[in-house]
PDB file of N, CA and C in Angstrom:
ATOM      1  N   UNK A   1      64.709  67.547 156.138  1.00  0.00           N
ATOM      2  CA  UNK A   1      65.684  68.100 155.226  1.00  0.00           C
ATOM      3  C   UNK A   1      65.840  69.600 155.476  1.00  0.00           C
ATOM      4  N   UNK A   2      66.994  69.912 155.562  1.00  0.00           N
ATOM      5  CA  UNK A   2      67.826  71.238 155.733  1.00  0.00           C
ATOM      6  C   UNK A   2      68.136  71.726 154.545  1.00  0.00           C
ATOM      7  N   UNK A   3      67.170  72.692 153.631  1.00  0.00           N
ATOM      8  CA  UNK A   3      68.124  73.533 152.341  1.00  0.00           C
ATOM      9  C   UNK A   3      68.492  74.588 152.628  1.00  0.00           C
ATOM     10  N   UNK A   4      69.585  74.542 152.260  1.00  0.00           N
ATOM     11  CA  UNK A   4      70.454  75.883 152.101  1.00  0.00           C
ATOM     12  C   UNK A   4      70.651  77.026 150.842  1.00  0.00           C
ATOM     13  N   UNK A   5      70.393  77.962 150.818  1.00  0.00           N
ATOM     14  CA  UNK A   5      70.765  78.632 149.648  1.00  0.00           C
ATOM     15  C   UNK A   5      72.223  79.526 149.247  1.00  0.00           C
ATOM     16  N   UNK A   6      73.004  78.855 148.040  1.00  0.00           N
ATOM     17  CA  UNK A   6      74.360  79.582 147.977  1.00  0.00           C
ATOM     18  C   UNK A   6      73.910  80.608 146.664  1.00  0.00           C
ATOM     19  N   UNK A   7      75.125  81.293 146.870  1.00  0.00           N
ATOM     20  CA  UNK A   7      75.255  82.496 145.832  1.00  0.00           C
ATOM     21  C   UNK A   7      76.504  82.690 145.775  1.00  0.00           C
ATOM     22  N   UNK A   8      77.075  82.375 144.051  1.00  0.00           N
ATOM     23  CA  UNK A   8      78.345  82.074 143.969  1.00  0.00           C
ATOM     24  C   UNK A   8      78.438  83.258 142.715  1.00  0.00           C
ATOM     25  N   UNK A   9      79.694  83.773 142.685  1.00  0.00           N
ATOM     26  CA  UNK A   9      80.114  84.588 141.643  1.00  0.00           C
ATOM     27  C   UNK A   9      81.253  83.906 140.990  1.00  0.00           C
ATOM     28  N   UNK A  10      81.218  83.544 139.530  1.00  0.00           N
ATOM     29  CA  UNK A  10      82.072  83.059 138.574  1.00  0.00           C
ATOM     30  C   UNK A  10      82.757  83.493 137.214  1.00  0.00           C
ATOM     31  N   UNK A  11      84.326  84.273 137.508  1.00  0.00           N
ATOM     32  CA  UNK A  11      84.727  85.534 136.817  1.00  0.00           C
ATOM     33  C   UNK A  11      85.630  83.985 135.348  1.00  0.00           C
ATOM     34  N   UNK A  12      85.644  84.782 134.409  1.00  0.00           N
ATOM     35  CA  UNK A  12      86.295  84.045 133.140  1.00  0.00           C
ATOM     36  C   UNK A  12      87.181  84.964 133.009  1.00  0.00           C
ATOM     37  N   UNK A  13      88.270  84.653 132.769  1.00  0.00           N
ATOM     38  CA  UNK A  13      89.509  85.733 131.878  1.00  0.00           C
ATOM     39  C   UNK A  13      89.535  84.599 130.358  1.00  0.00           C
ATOM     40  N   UNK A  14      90.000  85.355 128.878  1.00  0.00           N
ATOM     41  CA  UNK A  14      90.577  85.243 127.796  1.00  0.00           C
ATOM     42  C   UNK A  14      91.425  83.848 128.157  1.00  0.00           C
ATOM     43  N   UNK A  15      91.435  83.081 126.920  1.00  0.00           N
ATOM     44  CA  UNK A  15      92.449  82.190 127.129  1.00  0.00           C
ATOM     45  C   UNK A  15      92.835  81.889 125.704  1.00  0.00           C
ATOM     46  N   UNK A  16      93.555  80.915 125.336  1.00  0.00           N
ATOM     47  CA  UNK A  16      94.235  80.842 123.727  1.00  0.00           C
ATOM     48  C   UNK A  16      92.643  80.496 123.071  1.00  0.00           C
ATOM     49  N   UNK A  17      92.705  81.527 121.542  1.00  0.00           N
ATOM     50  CA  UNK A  17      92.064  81.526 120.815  1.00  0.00           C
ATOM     51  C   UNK A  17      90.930  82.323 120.953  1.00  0.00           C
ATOM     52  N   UNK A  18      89.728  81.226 120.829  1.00  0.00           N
ATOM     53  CA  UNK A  18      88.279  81.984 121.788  1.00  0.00           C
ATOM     54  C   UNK A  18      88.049  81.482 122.722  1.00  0.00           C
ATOM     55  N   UNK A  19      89.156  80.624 123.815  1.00  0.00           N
ATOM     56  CA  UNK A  19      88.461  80.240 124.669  1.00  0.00           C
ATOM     57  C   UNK A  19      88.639  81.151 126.176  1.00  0.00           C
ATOM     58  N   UNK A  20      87.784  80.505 127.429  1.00  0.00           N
ATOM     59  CA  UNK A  20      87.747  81.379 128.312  1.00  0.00           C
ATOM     60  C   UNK A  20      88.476  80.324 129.248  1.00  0.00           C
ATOM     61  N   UNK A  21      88.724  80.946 130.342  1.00  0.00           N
ATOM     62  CA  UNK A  21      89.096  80.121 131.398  1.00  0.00           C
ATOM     63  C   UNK A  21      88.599  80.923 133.183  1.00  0.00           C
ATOM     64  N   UNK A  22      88.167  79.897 132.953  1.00  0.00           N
ATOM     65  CA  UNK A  22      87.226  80.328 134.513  1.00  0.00           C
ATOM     66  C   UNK A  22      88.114  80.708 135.661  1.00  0.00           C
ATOM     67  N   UNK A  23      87.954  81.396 136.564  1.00  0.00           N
ATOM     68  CA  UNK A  23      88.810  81.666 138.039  1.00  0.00           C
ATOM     69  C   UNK A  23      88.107  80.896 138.696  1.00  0.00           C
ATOM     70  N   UNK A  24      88.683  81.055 140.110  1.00  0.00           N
ATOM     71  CA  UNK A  24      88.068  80.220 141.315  1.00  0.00           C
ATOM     72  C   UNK A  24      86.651  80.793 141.621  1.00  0.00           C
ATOM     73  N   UNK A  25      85.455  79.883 141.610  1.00  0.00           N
ATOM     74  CA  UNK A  25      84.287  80.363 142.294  1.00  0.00           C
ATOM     75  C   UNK A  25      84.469  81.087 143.430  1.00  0.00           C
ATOM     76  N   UNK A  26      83.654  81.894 143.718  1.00  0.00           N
ATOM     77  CA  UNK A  26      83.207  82.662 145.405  1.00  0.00           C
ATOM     78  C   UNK A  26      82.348  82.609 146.060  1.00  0.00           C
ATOM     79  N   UNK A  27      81.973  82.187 147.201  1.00  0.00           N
ATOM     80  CA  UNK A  27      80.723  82.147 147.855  1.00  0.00           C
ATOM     81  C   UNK A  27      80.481  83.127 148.702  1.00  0.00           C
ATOM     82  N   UNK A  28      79.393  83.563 148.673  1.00  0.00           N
ATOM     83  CA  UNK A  28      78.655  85.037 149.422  1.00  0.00           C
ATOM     84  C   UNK A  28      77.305  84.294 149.570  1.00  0.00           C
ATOM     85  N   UNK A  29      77.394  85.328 151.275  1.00  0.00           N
ATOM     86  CA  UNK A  29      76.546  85.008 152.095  1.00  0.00           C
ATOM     87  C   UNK A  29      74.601  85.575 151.556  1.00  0.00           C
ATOM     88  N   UNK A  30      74.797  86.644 150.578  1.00  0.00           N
ATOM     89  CA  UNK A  30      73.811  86.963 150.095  1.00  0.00           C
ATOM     90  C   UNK A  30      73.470  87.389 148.512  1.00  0.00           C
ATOM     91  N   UNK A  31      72.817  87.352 147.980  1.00  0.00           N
ATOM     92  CA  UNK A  31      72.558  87.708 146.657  1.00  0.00           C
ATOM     93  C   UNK A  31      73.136  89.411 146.399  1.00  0.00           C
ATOM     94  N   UNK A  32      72.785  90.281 147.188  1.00  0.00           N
ATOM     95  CA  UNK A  32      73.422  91.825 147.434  1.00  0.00           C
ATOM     96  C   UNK A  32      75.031  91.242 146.937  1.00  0.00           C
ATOM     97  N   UNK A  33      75.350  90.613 147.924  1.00  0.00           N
ATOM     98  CA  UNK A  33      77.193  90.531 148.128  1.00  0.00           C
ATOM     99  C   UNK A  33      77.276  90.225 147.015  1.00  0.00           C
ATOM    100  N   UNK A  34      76.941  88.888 146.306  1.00  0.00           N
ATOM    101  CA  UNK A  34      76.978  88.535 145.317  1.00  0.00           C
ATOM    102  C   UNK A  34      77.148  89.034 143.790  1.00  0.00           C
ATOM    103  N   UNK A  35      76.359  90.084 143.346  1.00  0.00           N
ATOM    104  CA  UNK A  35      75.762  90.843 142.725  1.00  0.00           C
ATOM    105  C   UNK A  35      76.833  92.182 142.979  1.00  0.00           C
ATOM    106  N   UNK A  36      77.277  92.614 143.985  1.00  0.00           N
ATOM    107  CA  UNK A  36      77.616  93.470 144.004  1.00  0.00           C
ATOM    108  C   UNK A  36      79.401  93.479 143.343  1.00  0.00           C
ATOM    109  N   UNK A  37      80.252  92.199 144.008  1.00  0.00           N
ATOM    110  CA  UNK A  37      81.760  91.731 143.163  1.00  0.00           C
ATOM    111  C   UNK A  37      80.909  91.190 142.182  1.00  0.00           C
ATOM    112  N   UNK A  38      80.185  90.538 141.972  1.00  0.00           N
ATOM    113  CA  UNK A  38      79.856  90.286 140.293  1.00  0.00           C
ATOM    114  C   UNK A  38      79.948  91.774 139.129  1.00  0.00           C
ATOM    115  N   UNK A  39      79.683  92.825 139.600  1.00  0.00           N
ATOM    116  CA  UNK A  39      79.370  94.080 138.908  1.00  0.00           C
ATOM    117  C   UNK A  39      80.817  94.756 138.712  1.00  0.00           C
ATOM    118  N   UNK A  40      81.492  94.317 140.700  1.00  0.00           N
ATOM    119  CA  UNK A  40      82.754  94.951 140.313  1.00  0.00           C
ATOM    120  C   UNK A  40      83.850  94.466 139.280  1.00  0.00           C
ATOM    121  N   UNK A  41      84.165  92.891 139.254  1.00  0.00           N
ATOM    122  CA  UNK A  41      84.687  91.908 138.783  1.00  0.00           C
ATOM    123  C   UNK A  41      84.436  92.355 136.709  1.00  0.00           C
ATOM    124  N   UNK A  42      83.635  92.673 136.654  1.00  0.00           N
ATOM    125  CA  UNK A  42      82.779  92.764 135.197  1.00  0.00           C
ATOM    126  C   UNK A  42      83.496  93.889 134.730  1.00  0.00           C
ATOM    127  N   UNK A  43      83.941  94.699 135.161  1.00  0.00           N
ATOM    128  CA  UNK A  43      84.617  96.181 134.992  1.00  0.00           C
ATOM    129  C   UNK A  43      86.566  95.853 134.515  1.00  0.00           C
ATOM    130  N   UNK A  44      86.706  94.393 134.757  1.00  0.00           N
ATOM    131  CA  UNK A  44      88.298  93.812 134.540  1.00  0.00           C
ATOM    132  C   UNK A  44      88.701  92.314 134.203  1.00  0.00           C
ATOM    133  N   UNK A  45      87.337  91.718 134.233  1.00  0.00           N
ATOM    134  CA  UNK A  45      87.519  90.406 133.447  1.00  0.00           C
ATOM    135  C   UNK A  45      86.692  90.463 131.989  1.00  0.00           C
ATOM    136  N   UNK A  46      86.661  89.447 131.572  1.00  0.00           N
ATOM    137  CA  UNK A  46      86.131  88.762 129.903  1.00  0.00           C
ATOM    138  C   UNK A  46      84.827  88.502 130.359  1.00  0.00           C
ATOM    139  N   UNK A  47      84.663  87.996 131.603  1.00  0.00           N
ATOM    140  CA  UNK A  47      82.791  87.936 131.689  1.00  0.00           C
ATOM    141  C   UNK A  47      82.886  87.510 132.937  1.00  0.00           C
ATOM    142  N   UNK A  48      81.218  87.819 133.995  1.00  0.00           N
ATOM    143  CA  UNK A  48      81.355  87.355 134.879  1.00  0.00           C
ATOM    144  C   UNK A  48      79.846  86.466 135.083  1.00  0.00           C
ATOM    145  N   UNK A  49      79.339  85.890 136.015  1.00  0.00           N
ATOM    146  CA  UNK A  49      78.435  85.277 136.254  1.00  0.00           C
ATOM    147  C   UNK A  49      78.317  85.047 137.603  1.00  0.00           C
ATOM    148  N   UNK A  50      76.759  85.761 138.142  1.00  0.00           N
ATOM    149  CA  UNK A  50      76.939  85.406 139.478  1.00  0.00           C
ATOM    150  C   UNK A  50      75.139  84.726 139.881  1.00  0.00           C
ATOM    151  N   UNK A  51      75.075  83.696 140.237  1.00  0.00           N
ATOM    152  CA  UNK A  51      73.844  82.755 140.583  1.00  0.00           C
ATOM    153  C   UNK A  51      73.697  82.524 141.710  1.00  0.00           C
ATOM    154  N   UNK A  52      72.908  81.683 141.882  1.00  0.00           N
ATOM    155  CA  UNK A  52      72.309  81.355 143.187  1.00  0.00           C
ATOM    156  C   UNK A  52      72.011  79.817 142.706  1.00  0.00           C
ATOM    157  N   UNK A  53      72.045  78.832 144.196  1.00  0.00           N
ATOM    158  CA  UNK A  53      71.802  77.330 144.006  1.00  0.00           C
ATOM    159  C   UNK A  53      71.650  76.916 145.498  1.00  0.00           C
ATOM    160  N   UNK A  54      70.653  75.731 145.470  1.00  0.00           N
ATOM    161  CA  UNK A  54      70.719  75.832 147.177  1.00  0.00           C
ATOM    162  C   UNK A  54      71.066  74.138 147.111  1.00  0.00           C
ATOM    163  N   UNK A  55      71.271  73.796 148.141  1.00  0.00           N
ATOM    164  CA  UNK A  55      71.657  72.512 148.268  1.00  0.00           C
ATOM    165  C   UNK A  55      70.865  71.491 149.797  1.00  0.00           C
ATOM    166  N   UNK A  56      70.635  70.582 149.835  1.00  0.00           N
ATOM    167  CA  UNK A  56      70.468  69.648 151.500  1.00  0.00           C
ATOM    168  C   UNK A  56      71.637  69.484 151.933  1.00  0.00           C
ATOM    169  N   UNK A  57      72.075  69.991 152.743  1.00  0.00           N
ATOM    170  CA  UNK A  57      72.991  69.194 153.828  1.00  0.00           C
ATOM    171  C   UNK A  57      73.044  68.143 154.448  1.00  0.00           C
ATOM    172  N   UNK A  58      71.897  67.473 154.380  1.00  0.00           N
ATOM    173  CA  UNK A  58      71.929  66.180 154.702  1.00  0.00           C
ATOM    174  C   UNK A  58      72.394  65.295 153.349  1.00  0.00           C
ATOM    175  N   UNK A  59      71.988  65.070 152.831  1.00  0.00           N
ATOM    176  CA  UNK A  59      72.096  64.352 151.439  1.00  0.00           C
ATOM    177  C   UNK A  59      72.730  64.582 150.614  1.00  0.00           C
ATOM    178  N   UNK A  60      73.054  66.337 150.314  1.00  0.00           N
ATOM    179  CA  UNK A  60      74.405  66.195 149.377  1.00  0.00           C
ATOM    180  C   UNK A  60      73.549  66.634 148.298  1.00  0.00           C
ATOM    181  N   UNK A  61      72.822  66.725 148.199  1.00  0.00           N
ATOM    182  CA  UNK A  61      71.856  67.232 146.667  1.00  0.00           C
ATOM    183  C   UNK A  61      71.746  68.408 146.512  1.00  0.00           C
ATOM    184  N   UNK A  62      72.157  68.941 145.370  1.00  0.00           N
ATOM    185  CA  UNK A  62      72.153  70.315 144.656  1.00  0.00           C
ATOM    186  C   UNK A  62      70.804  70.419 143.698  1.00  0.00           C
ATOM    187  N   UNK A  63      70.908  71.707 143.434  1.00  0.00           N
ATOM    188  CA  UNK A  63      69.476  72.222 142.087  1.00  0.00           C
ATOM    189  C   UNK A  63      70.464  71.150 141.075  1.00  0.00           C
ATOM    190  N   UNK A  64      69.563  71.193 140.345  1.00  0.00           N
ATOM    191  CA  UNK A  64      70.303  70.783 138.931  1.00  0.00           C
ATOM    192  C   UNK A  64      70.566  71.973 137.883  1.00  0.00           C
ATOM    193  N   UNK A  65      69.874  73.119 138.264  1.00  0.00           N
ATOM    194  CA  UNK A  65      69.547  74.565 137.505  1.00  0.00           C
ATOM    195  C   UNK A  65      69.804  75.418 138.131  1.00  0.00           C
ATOM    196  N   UNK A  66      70.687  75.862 138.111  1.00  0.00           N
ATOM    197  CA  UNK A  66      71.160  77.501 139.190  1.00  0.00           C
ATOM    198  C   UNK A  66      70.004  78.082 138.596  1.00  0.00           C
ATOM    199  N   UNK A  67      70.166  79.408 139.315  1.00  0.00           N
ATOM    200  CA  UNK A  67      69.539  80.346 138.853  1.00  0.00           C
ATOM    201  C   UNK A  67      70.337  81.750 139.123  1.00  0.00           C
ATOM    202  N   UNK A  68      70.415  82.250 137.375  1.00  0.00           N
ATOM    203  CA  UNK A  68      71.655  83.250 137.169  1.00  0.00           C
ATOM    204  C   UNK A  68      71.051  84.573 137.432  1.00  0.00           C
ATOM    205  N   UNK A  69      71.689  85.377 138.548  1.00  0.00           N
ATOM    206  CA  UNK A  69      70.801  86.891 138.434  1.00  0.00           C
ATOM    207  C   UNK A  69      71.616  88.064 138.047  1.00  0.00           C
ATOM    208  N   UNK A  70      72.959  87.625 137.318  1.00  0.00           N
ATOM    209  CA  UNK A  70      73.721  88.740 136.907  1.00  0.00           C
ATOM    210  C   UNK A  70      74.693  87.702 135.634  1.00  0.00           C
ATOM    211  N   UNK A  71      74.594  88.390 134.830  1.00  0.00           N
ATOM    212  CA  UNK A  71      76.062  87.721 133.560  1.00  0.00           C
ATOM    213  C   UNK A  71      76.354  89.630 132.823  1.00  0.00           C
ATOM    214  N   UNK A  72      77.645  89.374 132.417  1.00  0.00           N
ATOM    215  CA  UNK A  72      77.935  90.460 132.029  1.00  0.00           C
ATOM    216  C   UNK A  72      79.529  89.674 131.019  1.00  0.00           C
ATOM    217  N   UNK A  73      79.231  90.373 130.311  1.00  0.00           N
ATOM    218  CA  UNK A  73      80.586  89.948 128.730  1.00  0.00           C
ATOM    219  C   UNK A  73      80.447  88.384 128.397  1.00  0.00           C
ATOM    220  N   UNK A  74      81.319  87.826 128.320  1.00  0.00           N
ATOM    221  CA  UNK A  74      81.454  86.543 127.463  1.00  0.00           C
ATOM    222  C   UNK A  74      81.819  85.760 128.647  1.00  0.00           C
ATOM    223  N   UNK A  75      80.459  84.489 128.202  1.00  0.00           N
ATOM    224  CA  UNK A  75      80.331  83.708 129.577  1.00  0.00           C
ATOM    225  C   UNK A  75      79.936  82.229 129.038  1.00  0.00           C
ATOM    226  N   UNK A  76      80.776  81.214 129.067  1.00  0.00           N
ATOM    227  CA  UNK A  76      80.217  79.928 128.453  1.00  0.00           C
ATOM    228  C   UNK A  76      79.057  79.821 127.785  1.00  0.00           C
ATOM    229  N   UNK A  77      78.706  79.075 127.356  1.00  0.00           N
ATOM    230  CA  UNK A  77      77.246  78.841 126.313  1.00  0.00           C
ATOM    231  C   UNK A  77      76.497  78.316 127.838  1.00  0.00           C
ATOM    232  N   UNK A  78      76.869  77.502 128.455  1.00  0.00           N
ATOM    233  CA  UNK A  78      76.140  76.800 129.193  1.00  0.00           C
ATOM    234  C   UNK A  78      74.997  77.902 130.463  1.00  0.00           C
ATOM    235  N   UNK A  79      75.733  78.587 130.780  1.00  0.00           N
ATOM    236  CA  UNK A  79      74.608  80.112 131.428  1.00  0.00           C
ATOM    237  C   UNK A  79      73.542  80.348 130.376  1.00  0.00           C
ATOM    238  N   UNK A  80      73.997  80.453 129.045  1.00  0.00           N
ATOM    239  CA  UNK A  80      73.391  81.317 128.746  1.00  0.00           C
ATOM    240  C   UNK A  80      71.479  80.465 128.801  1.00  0.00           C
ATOM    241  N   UNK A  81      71.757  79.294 128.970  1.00  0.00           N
ATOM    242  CA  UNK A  81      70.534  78.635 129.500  1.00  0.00           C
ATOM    243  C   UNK A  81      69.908  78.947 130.342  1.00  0.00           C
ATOM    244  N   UNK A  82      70.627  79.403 131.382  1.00  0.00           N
ATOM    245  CA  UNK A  82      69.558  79.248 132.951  1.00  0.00           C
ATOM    246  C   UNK A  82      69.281  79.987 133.229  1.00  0.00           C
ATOM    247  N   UNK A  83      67.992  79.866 133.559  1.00  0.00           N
ATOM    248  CA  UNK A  83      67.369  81.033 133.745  1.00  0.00           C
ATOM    249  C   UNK A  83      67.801  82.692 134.707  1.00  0.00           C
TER     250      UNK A  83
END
């Protein structure tokens, strides 16, 4: 087995009422990259979130638990779980 580790940044803008609405995920090659448009992104959206998750390439299997190393403003309930 081959794991891989991703690091994805996930920006929310405002949507009707209180809700949010997510943009398109991003994938970066490192936690730095990651972390770094996560910080910029945070400065012009409603919230951002940027994690890490690794996956097999053979099999198709993901974490079941990211692991979040940046949130900033208003970000689903569901982050606010992981570690």
């Amino acid at each position: 087995m081959s794991r891989q580790m991703h690091f994805l940044v996930q920006s929310f803008d405002p949507a009707k009422g209180d809700q949010l609405k997510a943009g398109a995920p991003i994938a970066y090659r490192s936690e730095e990259s990651a972390r770094r448009t996560a910080e910029r992104l945070a400065m012009s959206k409603a919230g951002v979130v940027a994690f890490s998750t690794s996956s097999d390439t053979e099999t198709g299997d993901y974490d079941d638990q990211p692991a979040v190393f940046f949130r900033a403003g208003r970000v689903p309930a569901e982050f606010d779980s992981m570690p």
